[in-house]
Protein backbone atom coordinates (compact mmCIF):
# COMPACT_ATOMS: atom_id res chain seq x y z
CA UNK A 1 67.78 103.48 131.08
CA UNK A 2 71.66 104.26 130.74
CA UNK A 3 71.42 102.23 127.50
CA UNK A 4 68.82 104.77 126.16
CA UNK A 5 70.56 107.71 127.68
CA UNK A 6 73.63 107.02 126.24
CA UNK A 7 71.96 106.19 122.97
CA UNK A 8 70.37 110.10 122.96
CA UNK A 9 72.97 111.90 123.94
CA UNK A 10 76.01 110.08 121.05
CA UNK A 11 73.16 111.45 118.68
CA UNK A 12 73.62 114.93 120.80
CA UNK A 13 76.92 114.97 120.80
CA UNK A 14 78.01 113.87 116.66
CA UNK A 15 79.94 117.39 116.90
CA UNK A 16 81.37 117.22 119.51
CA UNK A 17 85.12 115.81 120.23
CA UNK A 18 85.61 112.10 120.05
CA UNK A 19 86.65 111.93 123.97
CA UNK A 20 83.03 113.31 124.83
CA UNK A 21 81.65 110.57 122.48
CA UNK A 22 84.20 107.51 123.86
CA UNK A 23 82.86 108.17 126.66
CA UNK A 24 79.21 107.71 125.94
CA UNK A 25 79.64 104.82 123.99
CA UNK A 26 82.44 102.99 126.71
CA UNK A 27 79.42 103.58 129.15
CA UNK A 28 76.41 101.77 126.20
CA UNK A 29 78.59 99.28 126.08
CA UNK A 30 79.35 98.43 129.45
CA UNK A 31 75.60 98.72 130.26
CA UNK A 32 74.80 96.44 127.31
CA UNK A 33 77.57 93.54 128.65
CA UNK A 34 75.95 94.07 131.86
CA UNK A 35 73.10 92.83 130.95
CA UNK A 36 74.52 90.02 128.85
CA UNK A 37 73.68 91.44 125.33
CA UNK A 38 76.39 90.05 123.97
CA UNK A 39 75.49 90.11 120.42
CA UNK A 40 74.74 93.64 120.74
CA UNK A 41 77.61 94.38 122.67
CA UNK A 42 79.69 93.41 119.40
CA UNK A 43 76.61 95.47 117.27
CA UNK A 44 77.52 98.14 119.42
CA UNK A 45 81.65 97.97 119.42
CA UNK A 46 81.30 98.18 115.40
CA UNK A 47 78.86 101.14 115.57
CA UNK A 48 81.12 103.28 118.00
CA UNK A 49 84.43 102.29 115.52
CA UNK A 50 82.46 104.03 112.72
CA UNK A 51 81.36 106.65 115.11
CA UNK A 52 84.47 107.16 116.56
CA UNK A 53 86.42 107.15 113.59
CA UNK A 54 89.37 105.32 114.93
CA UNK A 55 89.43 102.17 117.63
CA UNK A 56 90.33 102.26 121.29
CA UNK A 57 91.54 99.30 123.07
CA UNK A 58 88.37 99.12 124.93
CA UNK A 59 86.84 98.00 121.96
CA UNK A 60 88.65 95.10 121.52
CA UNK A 61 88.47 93.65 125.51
CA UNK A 62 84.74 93.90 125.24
CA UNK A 63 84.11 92.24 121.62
CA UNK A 64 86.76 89.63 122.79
CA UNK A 65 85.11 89.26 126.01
CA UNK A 66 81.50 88.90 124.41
CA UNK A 67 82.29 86.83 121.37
CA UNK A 68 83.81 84.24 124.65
CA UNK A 69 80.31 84.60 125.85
CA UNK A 70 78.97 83.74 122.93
CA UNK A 71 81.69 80.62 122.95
CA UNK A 72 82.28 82.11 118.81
CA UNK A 73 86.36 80.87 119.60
CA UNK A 74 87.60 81.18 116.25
CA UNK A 75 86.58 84.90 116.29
CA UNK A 76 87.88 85.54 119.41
CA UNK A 77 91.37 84.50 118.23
CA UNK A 78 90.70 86.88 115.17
CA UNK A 79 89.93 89.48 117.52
CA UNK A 80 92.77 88.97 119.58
CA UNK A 81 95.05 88.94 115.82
CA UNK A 82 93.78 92.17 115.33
CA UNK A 83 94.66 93.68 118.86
CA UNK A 84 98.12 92.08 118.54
CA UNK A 85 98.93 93.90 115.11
CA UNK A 86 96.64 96.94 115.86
CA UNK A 87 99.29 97.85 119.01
CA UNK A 88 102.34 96.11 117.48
CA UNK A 89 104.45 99.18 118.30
CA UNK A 90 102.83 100.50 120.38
CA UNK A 91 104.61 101.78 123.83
CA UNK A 92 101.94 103.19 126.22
CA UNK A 93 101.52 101.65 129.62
CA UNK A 94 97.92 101.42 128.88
CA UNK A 95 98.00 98.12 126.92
CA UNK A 96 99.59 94.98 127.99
CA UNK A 97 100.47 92.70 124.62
CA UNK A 98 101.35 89.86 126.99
CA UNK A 99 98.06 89.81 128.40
CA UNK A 100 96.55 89.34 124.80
CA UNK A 101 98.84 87.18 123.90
CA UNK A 102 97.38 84.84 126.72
CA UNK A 103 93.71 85.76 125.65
CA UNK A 104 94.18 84.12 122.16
CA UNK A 105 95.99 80.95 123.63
CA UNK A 106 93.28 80.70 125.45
CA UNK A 107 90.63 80.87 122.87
CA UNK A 108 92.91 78.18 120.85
CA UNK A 109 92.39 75.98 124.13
CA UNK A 110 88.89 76.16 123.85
CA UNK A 111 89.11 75.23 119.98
CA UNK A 112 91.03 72.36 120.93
CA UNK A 113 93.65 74.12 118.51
CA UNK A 114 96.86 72.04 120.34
CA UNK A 115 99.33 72.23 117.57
CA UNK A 116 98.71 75.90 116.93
CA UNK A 117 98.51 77.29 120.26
CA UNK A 118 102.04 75.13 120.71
CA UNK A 119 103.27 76.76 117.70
CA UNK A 120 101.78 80.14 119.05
CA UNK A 121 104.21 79.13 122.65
CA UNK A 122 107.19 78.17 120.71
CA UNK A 123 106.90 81.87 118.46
CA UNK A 124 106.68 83.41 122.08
CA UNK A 125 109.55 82.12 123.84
CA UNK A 126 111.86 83.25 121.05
CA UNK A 127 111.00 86.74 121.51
CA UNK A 128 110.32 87.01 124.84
CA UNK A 129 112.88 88.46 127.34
CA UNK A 130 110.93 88.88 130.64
CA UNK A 131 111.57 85.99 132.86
CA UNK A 132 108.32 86.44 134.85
CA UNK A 133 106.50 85.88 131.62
CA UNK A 134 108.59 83.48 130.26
CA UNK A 135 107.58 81.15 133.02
CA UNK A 136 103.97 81.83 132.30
CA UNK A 137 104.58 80.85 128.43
CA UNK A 138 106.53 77.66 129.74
CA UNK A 139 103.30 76.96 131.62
CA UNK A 140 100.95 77.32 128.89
CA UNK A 141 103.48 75.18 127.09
CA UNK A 142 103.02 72.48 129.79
CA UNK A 143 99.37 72.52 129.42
CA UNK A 144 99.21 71.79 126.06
CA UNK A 145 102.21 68.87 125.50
CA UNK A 146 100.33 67.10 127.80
CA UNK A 147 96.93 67.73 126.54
CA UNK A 148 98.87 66.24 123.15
CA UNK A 149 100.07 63.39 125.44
CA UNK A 150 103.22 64.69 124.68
CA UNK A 151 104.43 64.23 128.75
CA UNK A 152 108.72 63.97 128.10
CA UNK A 153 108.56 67.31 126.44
CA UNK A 154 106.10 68.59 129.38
CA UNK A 155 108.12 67.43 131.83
CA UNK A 156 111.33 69.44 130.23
CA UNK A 157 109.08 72.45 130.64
CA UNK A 158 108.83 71.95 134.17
CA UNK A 159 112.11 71.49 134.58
CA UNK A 160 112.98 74.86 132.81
CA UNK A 161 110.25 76.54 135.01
CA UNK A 162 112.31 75.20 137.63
CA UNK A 163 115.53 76.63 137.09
CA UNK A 164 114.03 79.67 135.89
CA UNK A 165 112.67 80.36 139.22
CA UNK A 166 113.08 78.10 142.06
CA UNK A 167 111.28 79.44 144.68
CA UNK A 168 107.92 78.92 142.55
CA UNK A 169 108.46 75.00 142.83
CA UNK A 170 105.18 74.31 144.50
CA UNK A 171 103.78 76.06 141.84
CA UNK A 172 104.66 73.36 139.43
CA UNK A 173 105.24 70.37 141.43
CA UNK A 174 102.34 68.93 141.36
CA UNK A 175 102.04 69.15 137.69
CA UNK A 176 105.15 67.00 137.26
CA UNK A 177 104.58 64.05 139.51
CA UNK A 178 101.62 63.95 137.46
CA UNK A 179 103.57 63.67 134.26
CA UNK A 180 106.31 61.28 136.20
CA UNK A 181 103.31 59.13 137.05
CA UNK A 182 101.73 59.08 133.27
CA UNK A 183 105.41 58.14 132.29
CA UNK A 184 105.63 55.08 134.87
CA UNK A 185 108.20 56.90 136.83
CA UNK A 186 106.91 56.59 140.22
CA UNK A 187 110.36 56.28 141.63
CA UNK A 188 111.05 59.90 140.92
CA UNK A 189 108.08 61.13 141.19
CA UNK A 190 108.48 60.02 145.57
CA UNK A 191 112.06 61.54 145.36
CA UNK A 192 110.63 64.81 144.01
CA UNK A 193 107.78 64.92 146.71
CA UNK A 194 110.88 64.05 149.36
CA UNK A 195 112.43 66.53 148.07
CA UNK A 196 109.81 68.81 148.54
């Protein structure tokens, strides 16, 4: 019913200013995830861009979110390349690049993508200047060495995590007595839980 509603009244409203029609069409689409339309939820995203006349960030987060749904990966990280350049300057507190950064790492996860989304880490940490979400990128870094069996290099993440912030050692502990351990280096891998 708020599908069909909303569907009337955009008609209603063509006139009237784009907020007024956002609205409407933010409210389709959320009805239309709701009920796990997802290939009409992306229908739907491209119809209110031509409606609209312009794209919102909303627009993005829900075709991302559906084409995840959907498991369609390598669009996803498209999508999130768009939202990336779309807001490239952009200064508002109302979008957080970090957080899409992390959405198309993600998606290269899922595509088994290891080299890239290493790459994608490694293009990160040189411009990032946040501590907080440095660790996070060190993390994601972590993850992926060792899904490329690459556990030395891993382990030096850990131990930059470490010195980066301390007092989140449990945080990555565990992860590097597992790494000690796939390196045959049970000896510090006992000092390090000691330690702990």
């Amino acid at each position: 019913e708020s599908i069909q509603f909303c569907t009337e009244a955009i008609e209603q409203v063509q006139w009237e200013e784009s907020l007024a029609r956002l609205q409407l069409w933010m409210s389709k689409i959320e009805a239309l995830f709701g009920l796990k339309k997802y290939d009409e939820v992306i229908l739907c995203c491209n119809d209110a861009k031509h409606n609209l006349g312009y794209v919102h960030v909303w627009y993005y987060r829900y075709k991302y979110d559906a084409l995840i749904e959907l498991k369609h990966f390598e669009d996803a990280v498209e999508c999130c390349n768009d939202v990336i350049e779309e807001y490239s300057d952009y200064t508002g507190d109302d979008f957080n690049t970090d957080k899409w950064y992390g959405y198309k790492f993600g998606a290269l996860i899922k595509l088994k993508r290891f080299e890239e989304a290493l790459k994608f880490c490694n293009e990160r940490i040189d411009e990032e200047e946040d501590p907080d979400q440095m660790i996070e990128i060190l993390f994601d870094k972590c993850d992926t060495l060792t899904q490329l069996n690459r556990f030395e290099e891993a382990l030096k993440c850990c131990n930059e995590i470490s010195e980066l912030d301390p007092s989140e050692d449990y945080v990555w502990r565990d992860q590097k007595n597992k790494l000690l351990k796939k390196l045959g280096r049970e000896e510090e891998t006992e000092m390090s839980n000691d330690e702990s």
